[in-house]
Protein backbone atom coordinates (compact mmCIF):
# COMPACT_ATOMS: atom_id res chain seq x y z
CA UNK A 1 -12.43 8.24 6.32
CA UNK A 2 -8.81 8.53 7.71
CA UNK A 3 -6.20 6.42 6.94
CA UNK A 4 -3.42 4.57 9.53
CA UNK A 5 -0.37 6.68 9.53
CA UNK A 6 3.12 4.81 8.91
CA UNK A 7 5.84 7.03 10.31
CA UNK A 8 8.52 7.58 7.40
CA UNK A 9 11.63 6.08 7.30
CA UNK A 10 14.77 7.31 8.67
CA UNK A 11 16.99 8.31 6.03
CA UNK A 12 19.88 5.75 6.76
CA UNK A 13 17.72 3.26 5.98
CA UNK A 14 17.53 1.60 8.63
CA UNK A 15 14.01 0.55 10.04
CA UNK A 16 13.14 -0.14 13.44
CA UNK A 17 11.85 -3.79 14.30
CA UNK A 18 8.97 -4.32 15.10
CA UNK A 19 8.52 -8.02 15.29
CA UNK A 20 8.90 -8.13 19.12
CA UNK A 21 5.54 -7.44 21.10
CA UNK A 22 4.66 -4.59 24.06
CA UNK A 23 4.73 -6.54 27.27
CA UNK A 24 2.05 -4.54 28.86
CA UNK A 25 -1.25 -6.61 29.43
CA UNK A 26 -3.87 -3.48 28.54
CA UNK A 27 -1.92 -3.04 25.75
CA UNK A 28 -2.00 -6.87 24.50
CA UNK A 29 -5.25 -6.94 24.79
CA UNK A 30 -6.06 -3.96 22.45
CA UNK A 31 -3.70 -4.33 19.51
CA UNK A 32 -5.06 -1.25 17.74
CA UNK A 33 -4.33 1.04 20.55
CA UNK A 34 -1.10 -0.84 20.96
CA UNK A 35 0.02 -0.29 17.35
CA UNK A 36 -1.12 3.41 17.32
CA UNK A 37 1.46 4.05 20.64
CA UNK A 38 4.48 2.24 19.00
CA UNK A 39 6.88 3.82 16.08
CA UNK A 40 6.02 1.67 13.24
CA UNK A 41 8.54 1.00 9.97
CA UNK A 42 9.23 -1.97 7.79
CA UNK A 43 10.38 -5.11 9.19
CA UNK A 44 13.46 -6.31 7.82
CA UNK A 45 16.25 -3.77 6.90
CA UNK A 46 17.34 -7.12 5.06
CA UNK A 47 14.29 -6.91 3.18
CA UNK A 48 14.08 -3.11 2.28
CA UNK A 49 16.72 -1.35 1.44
CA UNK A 50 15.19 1.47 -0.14
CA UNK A 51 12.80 2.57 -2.62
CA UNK A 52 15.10 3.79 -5.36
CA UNK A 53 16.12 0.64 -7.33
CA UNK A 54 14.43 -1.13 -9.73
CA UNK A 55 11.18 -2.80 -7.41
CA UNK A 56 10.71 -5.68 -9.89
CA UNK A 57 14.37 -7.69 -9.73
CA UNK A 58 15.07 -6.75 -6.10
CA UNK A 59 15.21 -9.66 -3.75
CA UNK A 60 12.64 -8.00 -1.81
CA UNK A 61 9.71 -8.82 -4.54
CA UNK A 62 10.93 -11.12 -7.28
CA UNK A 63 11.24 -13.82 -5.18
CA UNK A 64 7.70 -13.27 -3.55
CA UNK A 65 6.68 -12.89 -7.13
CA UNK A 66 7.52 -16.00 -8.72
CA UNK A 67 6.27 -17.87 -5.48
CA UNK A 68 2.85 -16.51 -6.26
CA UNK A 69 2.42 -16.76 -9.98
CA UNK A 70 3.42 -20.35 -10.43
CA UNK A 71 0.94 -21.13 -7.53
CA UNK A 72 -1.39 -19.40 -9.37
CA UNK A 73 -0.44 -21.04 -12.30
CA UNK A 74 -0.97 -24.81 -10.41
CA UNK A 75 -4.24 -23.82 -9.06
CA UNK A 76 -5.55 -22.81 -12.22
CA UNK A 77 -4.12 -25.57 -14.39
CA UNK A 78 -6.18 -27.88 -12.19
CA UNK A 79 -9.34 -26.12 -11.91
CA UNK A 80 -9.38 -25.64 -15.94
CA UNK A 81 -8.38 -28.77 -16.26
CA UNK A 82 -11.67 -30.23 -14.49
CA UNK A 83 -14.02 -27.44 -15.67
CA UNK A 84 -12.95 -28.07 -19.21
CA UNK A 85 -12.98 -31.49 -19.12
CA UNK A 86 -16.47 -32.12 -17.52
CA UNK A 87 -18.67 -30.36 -19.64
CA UNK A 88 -16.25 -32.05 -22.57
CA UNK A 89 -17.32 -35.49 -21.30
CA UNK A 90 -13.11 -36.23 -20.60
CA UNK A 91 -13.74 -36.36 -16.94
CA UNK A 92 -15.96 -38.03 -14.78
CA UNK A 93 -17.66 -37.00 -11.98
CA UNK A 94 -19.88 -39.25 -9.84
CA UNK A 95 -23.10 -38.42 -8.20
CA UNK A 96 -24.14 -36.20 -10.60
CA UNK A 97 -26.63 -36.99 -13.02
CA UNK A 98 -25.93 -34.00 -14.88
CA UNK A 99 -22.60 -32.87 -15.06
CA UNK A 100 -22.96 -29.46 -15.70
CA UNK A 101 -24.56 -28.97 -12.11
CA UNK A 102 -21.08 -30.35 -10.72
CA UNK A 103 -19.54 -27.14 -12.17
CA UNK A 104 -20.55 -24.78 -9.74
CA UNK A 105 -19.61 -26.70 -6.70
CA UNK A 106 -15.76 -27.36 -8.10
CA UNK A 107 -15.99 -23.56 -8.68
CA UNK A 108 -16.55 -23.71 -4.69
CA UNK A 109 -14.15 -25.74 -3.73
CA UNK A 110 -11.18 -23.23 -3.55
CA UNK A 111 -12.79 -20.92 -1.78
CA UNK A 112 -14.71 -23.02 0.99
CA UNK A 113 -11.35 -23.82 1.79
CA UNK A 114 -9.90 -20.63 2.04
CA UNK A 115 -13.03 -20.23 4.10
CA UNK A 116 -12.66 -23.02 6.60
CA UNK A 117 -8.87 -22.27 7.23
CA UNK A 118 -8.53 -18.44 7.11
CA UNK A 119 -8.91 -18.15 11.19
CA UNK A 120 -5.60 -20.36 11.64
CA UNK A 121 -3.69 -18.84 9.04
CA UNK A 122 -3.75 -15.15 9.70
CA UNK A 123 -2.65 -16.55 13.41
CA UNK A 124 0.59 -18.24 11.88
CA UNK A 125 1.32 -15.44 9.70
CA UNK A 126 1.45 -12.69 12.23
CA UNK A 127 3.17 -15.25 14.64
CA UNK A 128 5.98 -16.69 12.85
CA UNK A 129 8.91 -15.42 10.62
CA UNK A 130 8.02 -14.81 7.20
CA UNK A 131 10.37 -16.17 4.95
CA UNK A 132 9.61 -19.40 6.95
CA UNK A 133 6.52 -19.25 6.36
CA UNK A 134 6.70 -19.20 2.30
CA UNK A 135 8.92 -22.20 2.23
CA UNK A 136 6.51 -24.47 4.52
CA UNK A 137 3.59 -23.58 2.32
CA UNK A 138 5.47 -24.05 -0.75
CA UNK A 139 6.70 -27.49 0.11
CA UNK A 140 3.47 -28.55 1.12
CA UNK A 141 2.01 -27.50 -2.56
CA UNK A 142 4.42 -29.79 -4.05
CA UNK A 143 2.99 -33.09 -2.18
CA UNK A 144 -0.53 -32.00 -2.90
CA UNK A 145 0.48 -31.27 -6.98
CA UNK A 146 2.25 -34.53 -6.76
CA UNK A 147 -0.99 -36.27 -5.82
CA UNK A 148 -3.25 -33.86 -7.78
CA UNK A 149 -0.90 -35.11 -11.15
CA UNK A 150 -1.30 -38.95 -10.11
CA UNK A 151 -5.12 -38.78 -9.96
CA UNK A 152 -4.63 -37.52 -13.62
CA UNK A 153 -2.70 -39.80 -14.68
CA UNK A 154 -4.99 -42.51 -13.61
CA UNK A 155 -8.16 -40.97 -14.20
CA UNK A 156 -9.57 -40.98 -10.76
CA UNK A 157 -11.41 -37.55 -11.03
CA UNK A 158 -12.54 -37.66 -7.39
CA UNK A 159 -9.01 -37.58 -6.15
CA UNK A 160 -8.49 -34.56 -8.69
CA UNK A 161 -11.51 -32.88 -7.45
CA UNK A 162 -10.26 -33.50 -3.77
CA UNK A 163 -6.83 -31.64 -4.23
CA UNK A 164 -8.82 -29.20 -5.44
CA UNK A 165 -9.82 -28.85 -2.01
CA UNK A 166 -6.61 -29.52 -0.73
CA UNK A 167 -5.01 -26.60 -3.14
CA UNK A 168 -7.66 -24.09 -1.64
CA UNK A 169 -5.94 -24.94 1.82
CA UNK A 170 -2.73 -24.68 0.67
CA UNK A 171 -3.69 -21.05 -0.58
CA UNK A 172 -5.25 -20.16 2.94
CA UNK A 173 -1.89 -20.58 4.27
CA UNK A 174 0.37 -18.70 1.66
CA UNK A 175 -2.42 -15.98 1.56
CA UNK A 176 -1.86 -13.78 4.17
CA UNK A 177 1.91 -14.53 4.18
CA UNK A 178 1.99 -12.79 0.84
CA UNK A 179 -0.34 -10.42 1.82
CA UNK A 180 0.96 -9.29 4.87
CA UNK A 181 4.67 -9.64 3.81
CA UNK A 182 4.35 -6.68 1.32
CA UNK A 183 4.09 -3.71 3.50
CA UNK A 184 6.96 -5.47 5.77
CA UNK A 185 9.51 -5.48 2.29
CA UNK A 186 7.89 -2.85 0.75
CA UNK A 187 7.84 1.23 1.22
CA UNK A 188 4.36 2.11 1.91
CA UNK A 189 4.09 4.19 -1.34
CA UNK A 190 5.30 1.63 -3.20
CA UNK A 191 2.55 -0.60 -2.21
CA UNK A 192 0.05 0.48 -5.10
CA UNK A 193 3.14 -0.53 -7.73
CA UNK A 194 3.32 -3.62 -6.27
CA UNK A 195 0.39 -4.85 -5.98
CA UNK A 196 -0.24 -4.11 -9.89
CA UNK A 197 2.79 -5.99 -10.46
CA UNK A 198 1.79 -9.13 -8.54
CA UNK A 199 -1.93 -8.42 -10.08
CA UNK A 200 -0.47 -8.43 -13.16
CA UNK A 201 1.84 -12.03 -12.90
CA UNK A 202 -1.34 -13.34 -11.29
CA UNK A 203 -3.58 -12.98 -14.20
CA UNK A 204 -0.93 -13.30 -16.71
CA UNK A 205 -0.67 -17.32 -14.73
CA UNK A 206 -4.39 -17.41 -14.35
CA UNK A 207 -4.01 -17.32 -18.33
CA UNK A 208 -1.53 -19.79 -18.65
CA UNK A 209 -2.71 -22.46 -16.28
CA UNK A 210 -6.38 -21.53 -18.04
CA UNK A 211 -4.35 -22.80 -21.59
CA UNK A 212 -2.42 -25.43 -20.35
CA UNK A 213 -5.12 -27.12 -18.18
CA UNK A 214 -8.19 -26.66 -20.99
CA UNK A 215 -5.44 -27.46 -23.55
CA UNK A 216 -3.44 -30.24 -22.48
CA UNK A 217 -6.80 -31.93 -20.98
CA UNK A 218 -8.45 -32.71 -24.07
CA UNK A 219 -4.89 -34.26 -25.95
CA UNK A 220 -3.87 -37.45 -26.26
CA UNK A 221 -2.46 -38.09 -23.08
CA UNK A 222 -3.95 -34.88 -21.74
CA UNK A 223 -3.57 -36.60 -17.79
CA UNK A 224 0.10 -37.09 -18.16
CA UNK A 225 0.82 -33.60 -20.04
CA UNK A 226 -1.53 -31.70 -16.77
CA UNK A 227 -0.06 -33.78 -14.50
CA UNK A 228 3.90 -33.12 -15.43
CA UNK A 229 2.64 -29.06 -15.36
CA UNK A 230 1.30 -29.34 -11.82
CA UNK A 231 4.32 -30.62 -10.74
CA UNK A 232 6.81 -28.61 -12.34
CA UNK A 233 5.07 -25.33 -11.56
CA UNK A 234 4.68 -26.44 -7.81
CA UNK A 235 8.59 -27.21 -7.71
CA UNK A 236 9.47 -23.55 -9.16
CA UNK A 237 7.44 -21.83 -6.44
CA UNK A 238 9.22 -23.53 -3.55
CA UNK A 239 12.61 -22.80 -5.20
CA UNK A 240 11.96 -18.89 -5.44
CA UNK A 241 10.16 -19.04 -2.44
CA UNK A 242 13.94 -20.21 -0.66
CA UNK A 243 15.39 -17.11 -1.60
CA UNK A 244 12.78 -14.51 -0.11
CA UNK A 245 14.15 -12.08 2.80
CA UNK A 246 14.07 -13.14 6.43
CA UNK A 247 10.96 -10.33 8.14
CA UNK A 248 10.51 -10.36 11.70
CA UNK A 249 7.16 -11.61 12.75
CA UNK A 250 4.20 -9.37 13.89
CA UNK A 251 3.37 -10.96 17.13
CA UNK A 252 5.96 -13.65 17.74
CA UNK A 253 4.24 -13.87 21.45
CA UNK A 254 0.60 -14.03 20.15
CA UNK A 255 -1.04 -17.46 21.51
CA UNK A 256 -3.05 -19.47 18.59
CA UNK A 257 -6.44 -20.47 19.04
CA UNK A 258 -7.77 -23.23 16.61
CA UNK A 259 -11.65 -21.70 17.89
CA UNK A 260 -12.58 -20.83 14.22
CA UNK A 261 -15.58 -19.02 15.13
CA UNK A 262 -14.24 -16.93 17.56
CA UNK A 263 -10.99 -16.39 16.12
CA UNK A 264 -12.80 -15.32 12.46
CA UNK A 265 -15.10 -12.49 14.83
CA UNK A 266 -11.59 -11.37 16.26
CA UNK A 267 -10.53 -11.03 12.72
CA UNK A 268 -13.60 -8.69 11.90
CA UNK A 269 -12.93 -6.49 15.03
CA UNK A 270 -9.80 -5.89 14.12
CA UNK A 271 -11.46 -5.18 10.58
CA UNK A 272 -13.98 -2.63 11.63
CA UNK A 273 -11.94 -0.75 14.43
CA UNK A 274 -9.32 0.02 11.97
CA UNK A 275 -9.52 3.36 10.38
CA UNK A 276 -10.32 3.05 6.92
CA UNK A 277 -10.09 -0.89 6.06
CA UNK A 278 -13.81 -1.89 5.94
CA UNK A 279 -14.51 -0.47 3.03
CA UNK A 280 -11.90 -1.78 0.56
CA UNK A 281 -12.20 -5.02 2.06
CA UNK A 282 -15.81 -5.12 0.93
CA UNK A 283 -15.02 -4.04 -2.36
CA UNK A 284 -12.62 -6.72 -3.16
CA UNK A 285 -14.86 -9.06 -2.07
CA UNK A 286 -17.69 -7.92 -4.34
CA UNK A 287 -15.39 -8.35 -6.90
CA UNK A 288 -14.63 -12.10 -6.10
CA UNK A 289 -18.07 -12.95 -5.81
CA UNK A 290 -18.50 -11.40 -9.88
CA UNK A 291 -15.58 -12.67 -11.36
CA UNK A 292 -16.01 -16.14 -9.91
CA UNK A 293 -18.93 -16.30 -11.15
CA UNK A 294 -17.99 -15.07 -14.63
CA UNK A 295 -15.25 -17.84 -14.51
CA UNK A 296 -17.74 -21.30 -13.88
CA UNK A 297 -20.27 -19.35 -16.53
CA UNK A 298 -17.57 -19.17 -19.40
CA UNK A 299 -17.63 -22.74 -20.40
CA UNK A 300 -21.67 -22.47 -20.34
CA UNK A 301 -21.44 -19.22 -22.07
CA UNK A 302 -18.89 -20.70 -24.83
CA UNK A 303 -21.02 -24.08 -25.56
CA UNK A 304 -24.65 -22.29 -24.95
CA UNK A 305 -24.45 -18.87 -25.89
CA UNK A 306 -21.63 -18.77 -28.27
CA UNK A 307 -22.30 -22.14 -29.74
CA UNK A 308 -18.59 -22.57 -30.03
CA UNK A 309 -16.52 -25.09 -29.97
CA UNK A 310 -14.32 -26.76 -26.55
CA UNK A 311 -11.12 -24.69 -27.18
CA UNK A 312 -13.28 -21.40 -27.84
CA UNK A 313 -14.25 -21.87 -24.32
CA UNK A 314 -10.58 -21.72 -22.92
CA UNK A 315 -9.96 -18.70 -24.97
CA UNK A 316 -12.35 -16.95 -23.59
CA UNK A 317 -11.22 -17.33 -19.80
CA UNK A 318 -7.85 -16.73 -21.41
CA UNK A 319 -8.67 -13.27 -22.66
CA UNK A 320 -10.10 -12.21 -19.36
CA UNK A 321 -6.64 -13.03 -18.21
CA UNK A 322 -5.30 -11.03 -20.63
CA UNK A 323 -7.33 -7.94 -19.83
CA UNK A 324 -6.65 -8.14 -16.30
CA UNK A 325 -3.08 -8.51 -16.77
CA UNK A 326 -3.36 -4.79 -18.78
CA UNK A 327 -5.82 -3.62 -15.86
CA UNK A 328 -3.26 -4.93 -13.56
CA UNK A 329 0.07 -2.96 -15.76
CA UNK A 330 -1.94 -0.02 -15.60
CA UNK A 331 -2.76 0.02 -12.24
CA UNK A 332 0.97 -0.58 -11.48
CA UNK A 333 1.78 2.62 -13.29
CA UNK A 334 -0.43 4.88 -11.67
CA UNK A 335 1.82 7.59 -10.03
CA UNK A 336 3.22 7.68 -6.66
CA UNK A 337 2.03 9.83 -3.99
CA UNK A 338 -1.79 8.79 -5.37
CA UNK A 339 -3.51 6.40 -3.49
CA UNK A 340 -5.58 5.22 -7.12
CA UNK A 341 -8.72 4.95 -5.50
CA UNK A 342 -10.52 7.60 -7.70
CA UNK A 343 -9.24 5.62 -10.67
CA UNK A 344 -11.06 2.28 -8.89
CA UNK A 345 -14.53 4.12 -8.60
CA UNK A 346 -13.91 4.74 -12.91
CA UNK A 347 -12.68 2.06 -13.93
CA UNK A 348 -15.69 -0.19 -12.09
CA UNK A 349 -18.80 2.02 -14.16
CA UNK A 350 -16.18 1.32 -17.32
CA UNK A 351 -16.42 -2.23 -16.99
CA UNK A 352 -20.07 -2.42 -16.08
CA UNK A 353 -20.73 -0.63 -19.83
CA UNK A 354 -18.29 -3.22 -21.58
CA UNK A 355 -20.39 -5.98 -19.65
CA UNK A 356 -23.44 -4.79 -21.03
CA UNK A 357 -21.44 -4.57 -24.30
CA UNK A 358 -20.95 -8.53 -24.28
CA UNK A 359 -24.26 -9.41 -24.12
CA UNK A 360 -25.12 -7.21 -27.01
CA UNK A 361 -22.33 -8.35 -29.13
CA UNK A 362 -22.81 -12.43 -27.97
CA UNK A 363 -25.99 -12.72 -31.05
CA UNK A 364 -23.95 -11.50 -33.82
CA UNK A 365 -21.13 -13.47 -33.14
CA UNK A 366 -22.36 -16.53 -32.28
CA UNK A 367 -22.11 -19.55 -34.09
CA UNK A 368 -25.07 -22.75 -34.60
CA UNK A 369 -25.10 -25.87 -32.84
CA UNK A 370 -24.73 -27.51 -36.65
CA UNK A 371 -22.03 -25.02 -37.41
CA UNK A 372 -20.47 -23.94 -34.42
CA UNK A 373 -17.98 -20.72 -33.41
CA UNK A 374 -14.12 -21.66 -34.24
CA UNK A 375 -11.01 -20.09 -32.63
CA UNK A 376 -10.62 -18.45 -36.02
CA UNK A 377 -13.98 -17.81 -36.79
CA UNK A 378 -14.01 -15.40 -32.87
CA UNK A 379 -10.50 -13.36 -34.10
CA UNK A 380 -11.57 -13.00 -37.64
CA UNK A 381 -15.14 -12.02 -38.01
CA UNK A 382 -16.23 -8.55 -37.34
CA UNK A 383 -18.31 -9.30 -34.45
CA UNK A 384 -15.93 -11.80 -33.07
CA UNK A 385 -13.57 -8.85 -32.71
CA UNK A 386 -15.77 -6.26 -31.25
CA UNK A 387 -16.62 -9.03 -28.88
CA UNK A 388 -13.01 -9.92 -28.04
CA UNK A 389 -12.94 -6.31 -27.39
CA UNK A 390 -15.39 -6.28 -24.89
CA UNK A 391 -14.43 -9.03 -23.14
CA UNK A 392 -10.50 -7.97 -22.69
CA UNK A 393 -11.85 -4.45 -21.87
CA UNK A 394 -14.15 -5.47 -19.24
CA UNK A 395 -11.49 -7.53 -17.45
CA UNK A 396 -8.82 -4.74 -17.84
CA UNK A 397 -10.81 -2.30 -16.35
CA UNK A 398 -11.67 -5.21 -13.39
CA UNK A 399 -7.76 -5.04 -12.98
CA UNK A 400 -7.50 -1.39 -12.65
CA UNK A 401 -10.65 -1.44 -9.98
CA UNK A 402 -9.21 -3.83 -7.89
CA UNK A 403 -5.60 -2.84 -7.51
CA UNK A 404 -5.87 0.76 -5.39
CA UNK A 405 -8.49 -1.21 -2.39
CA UNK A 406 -5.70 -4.05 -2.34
CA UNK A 407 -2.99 -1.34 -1.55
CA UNK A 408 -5.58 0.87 0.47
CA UNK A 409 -5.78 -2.27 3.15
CA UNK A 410 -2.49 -2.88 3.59
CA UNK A 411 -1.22 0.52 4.04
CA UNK A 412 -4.19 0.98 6.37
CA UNK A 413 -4.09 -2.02 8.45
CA UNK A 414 -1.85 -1.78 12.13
CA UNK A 415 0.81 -3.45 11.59
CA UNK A 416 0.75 -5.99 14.61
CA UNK A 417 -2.50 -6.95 13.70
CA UNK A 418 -1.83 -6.37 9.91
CA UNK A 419 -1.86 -10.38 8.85
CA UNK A 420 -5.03 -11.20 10.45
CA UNK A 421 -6.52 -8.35 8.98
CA UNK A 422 -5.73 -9.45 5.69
CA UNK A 423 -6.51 -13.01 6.19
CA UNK A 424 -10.45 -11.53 7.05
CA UNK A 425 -10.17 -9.93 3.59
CA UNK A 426 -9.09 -13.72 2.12
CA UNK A 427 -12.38 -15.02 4.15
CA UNK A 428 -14.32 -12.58 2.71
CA UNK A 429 -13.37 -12.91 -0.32
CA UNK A 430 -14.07 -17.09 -0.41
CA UNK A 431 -16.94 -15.94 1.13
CA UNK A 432 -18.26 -13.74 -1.59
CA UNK A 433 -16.54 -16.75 -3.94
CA UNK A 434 -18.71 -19.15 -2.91
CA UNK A 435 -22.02 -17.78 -3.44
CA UNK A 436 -20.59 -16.49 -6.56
CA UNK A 437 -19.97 -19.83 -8.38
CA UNK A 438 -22.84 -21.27 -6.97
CA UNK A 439 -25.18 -18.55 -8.24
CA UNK A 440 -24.47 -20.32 -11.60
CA UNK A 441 -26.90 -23.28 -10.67
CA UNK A 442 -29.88 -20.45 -11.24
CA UNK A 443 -28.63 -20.67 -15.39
CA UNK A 444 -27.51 -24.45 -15.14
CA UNK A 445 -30.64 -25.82 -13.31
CA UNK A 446 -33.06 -23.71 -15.08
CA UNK A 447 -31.94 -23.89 -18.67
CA UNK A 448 -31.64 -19.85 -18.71
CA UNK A 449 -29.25 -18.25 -22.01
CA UNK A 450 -25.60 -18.06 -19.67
CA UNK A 451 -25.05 -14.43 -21.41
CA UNK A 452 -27.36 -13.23 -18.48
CA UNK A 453 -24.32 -13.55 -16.19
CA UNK A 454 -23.26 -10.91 -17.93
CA UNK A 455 -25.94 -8.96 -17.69
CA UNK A 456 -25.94 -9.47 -13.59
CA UNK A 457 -22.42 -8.40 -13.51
CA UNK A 458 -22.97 -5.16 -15.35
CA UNK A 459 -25.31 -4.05 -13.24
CA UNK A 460 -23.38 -4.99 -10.20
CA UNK A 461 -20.86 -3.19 -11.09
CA UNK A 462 -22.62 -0.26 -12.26
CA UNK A 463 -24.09 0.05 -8.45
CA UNK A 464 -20.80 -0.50 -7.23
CA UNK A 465 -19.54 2.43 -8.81
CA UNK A 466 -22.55 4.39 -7.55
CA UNK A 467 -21.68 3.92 -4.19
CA UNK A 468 -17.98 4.88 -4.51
CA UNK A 469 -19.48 8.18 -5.90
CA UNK A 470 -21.17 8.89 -3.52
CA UNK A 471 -18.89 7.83 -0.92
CA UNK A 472 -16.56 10.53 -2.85
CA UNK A 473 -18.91 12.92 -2.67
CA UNK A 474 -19.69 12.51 1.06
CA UNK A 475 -16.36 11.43 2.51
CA UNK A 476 -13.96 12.62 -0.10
CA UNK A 477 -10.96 10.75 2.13
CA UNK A 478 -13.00 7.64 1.05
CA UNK A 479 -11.15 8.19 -2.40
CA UNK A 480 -7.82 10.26 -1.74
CA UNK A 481 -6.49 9.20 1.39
CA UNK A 482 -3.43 9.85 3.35
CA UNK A 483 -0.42 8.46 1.30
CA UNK A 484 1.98 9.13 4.45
C-alpha cells in the first residue's frame, strides 16, 4: 500500500496556499490527478508556524480542542441523560411498550444523522474557510442545547429525544471541519500526536457528560441541573471556537450538490482511488459499530448482568472513558517519524483478550436482584477490581487501536479532496453506528444475558487483528507507511 506524499515544508516557514483551485477543466474533473500535479503544504502560515513549540497551547490546536470536547461533552450529557433515565423509569418515552427496546433506536439517532447529512457537509467544508466554518456550527449547537435543556426542564422527552437528532446534525457539520482542518494547522508528522490528544479530550468529555447526564438525571431537579450543563458546555465551544486560525478553503470554486446519493458515491470514489485510505477508513468504522454497541448494552449489562444498582451503570460507561482517554495519551506519545499502525494491529488482539476477560469476571462480581452491586461494593471487592481492570484495559487498548488509522487518513487523503474524504469516513462510521446499537434489540427482544455483547466484541476484534496481520505480512506498507 503506498501512501500520498506531502512535499515538506520550506524552511522559512512559509507554506504555499493552496485554497485556490486549478482552472483547467480535465483537471477539475479528476481531483486526484489534480492534487498529485500541484505542490501541496499546509494552508494557513497563520495557522502553522512550525512544529517546534509546545502543540497543545498553540492557537493552532487548543482552540480546535476545546471546540470539540465540550461538544462532546453536550452530546453525551444528553444521550446519558435519556439512556439512564429510561431504563430508570425518570423518562418517558411513548410508543413503546417496553422501554428498554427504545434504547437501541436513541443509540441510533446520532448517527442516522450523521448519516443523512454527511454528503452536504464534506461539500461545505472543502468549500468554505475554515475558521468560519467552526463558528457557524458552534452557534448553531447553542440553539439546539438551548431547546434540548427546555424539553428537560419540562419533561417533554420527545423533544429531548428529537435534539438528539438535531445534535447528530449539528455533528455532521463540525465533523469534517475538524477533521479536515488538522492536516491544514498541523505538520503532517504531527498528525498522529494530535489526534491522540483530541482522542484523549474526547473520551475524557465522553466521561464527563456520561457523569453529569446519568448523575444529574436521577437528582432532585435532575431536568434543570442537565439542562443548565447543555447550555453552558454549548456556550464554551462557540467561544474557543472564535479564536481558531483563519485556513484557506480546499475548493473555494467547487459547486454543491444537495443529490445525497450521488454526492455520498463521489465521496467513496474519492475514497477508493486514493492510495492507501480504504483501509483505515474501514477500520475505524468497525470500531464504531463495536463500541456503540458496547455503549446502549452497558445500562443492560449493569441492571441484568451485574445486578447493580442505577449509578453502577454510569460508572461503567465512565470507566470506558477513562481507558480510552489512557489509550488515547498513549497513542499521543508514540514517537514521531512512526506512523503507529503496527501498534493498532496489537493493541486490537489486546483488547479482544480483556473482552473475553469481562465476561469471565461479570459472575464473580455480580451482585442479586435482592442484594444488588453498589459503587463501593465494584471498587472494593476482589472481583470488582479485576473487573474494573478489564473493562479500563479493554477501552485503553480501543484508544491506542484507533488513533494511528485516524492519522493514516488524513495524511493520506489529497488535499483538495481531503474534507470529503473524511466526511465518507464520518458516514461510514454512522453507518457501522447504526447497525451497531441496533444489534442490541437481539439481547433486549430476546431476553439473552447482555454480557454476550462482550463476548461478540472479543471476537470481533480478535478477527480484526487477524486481518491486520496478515495485511502486514502481505503488504508490509499496510502497517509502516511513508511518514513523508
Amino acid at each position: 500500500m503506498q501512501s500520498v506524499e506531502f512535499i515538506a515544508a520550506p524552511p522559512d516557514g512559509n507554506f504555499p496556499q493552496t485554497g485556490r483551485v486549478c482552472r483547467d477543466a480535465a483537471a477539475r474533473n479528476d481531483p486526484i490527478q489534480q492534487f498529485a500535479q500541484r505542490p501541496q503544504g499546509l494552508l494557513s502560515t497563520e495557522a502553522n508556524p512550525g512544529p517546534d513549540a509546545s502543540l497543545f497551547l498553540q492557537r493552532r490546536f487548543l482552540p480546535m480542542w476545546v471546540a470539540l470536547s465540550f461538544g462532546t461533552f453536550a452530546d453525551n450529557t444528553l444521550r446519558n441523560a435519556l439512556l439512564i433515565g429510561i431504563p430508570a423509569g425518570l423518562v418517558t418515552v411513548p410508543f413503546f411498550d417496553d422501554p428498554d427496546n427504545a434504547m437501541p433506536y436513541i443509540g441510533a439517532l446520532l448517527p442516522l444523522a450523521i448519516l443523512l447529512f454527511s454528503s452536504v457537509s464534506g461539500q461545505l467544508a472543502d468549500k468554505y474557510e475554515t475558521s468560519m466554518m467552526f463558528r457557524r456550527t458552534k452557534f448553531m449547537e447553542i440553539i439546539l442545547m438551548s431547546v434540548a435543556g427546555l424539553a428537560f426542564l419540562t419533561g417533554n422527552g420527545m423533544l429531548a429525544i428529537a435534539m438528539l437528532f438535531a445534535m447528530g446534525a449539528q455533528s455532521a457539520f463540525f465533523s469534517p471541519v475538524r477533521v479536515g482542518a488538522m492536516p491544514k494547522y498541523l505538520h503532517t508528522d504531527e498528525l498522529l500526536r494530535g489526534n491522540g490528544l483530541c482522542n484523549a479530550g474526547l473520551f475524557t468529555f465522553i466521561l464527563l457528560g456520561y457523569m453529569a447526564g446519568g448523575l444529574k438525571i436521577v437528582q432532585e431537579n435532575g431536568g434543570l441541573l442537565v439542562a443548565f450543563a447543555l447550555v453552558a458546555a454549548a456556550l464554551v465551544g462557540w467561544t474557543a471556537a472564535l479564536q481558531t486560525p483563519f485556513a484557506a478553503a480546499n475548493d473555494p470554486d467547487l459547486k454543491l450538490s444537495f443529490n445525497g446519493a450521488a454526492q455520498t458515491l463521489a465521496m467513496f470514489r474519492y475514497v477508493f482511488r486514493s492510495p492507501g485510505v480504504a483501509p483505515p477508513l474501514i477500520g475505524v468504522g468497525v470500531f464504531y459499530f463495536l463500541s456503540t454497541a458496547v455503549t446502549v448494552a452497558v445500562p443492560l449489562y449493569g441492571r441484568d448482568s451485574l445486578h447493580s444498582e442505577p449509578v453502577v451503570w454510569t460508572a461503567l460507561n465512565g470507566l470506558f472513558a477513562i481507558g480510552a482517554m489512557i489509550g488515547a495519551v498513549a497513542a499521543a506519545s508514540l514517537a514521531k517519524g512512526r506512523s503507529g499502525l503496527g501498534f493498532s494491529a496489537g493493541a486490537i488482539i489486546g483488547a479482544g483478550i480483556m473482552s473475553l476477560a469481562v465476561v469471565a469476571a461479570t459472575p464473580f462480581a455480580a451482585g442479586t436482584p435482592d442484594d444488588p452491586l453498589t459503587l463501593g461494593g465494584l471498587f472494593t471487592s476482589p472481583a470488582g477490581v479485576v473487573l474494573v481492570a478489564c473493562l479500563v484495559a479493554t477501552s485503553a487498548l480501543g484508544g491506542v487501536y484507533i488513533a494511528p488509522l485516524q492519522a493514516a487518513m488524513q495524511r493520506r487523503a489529497p488535499a483538495l479532496v481531503r474534507a470529503r474524504i473524511l466526511a465518507a469516513g464520518i458516514f461510514a462510521n454512522a453507518a457501522f453506528a447504526i447497525p451497531g446499537s441496533l444489534s442490541i434489540l437481539l439481547i433486549t427482544s430476546n431476553n439473552v444475558d447482555p454480557v454476550i455483547a462482550f463476548a461478540g466484541v472479543a471476537v470481533a476484534m480478535l478477527l480484526i487483528g487477524a486481518i491486520m496481520i496478515f495485511r502486514w505480512r502481505t503488504h508490509p506498507s499496510g502497517l509502516y507507511d511513508d511518514m513523508g
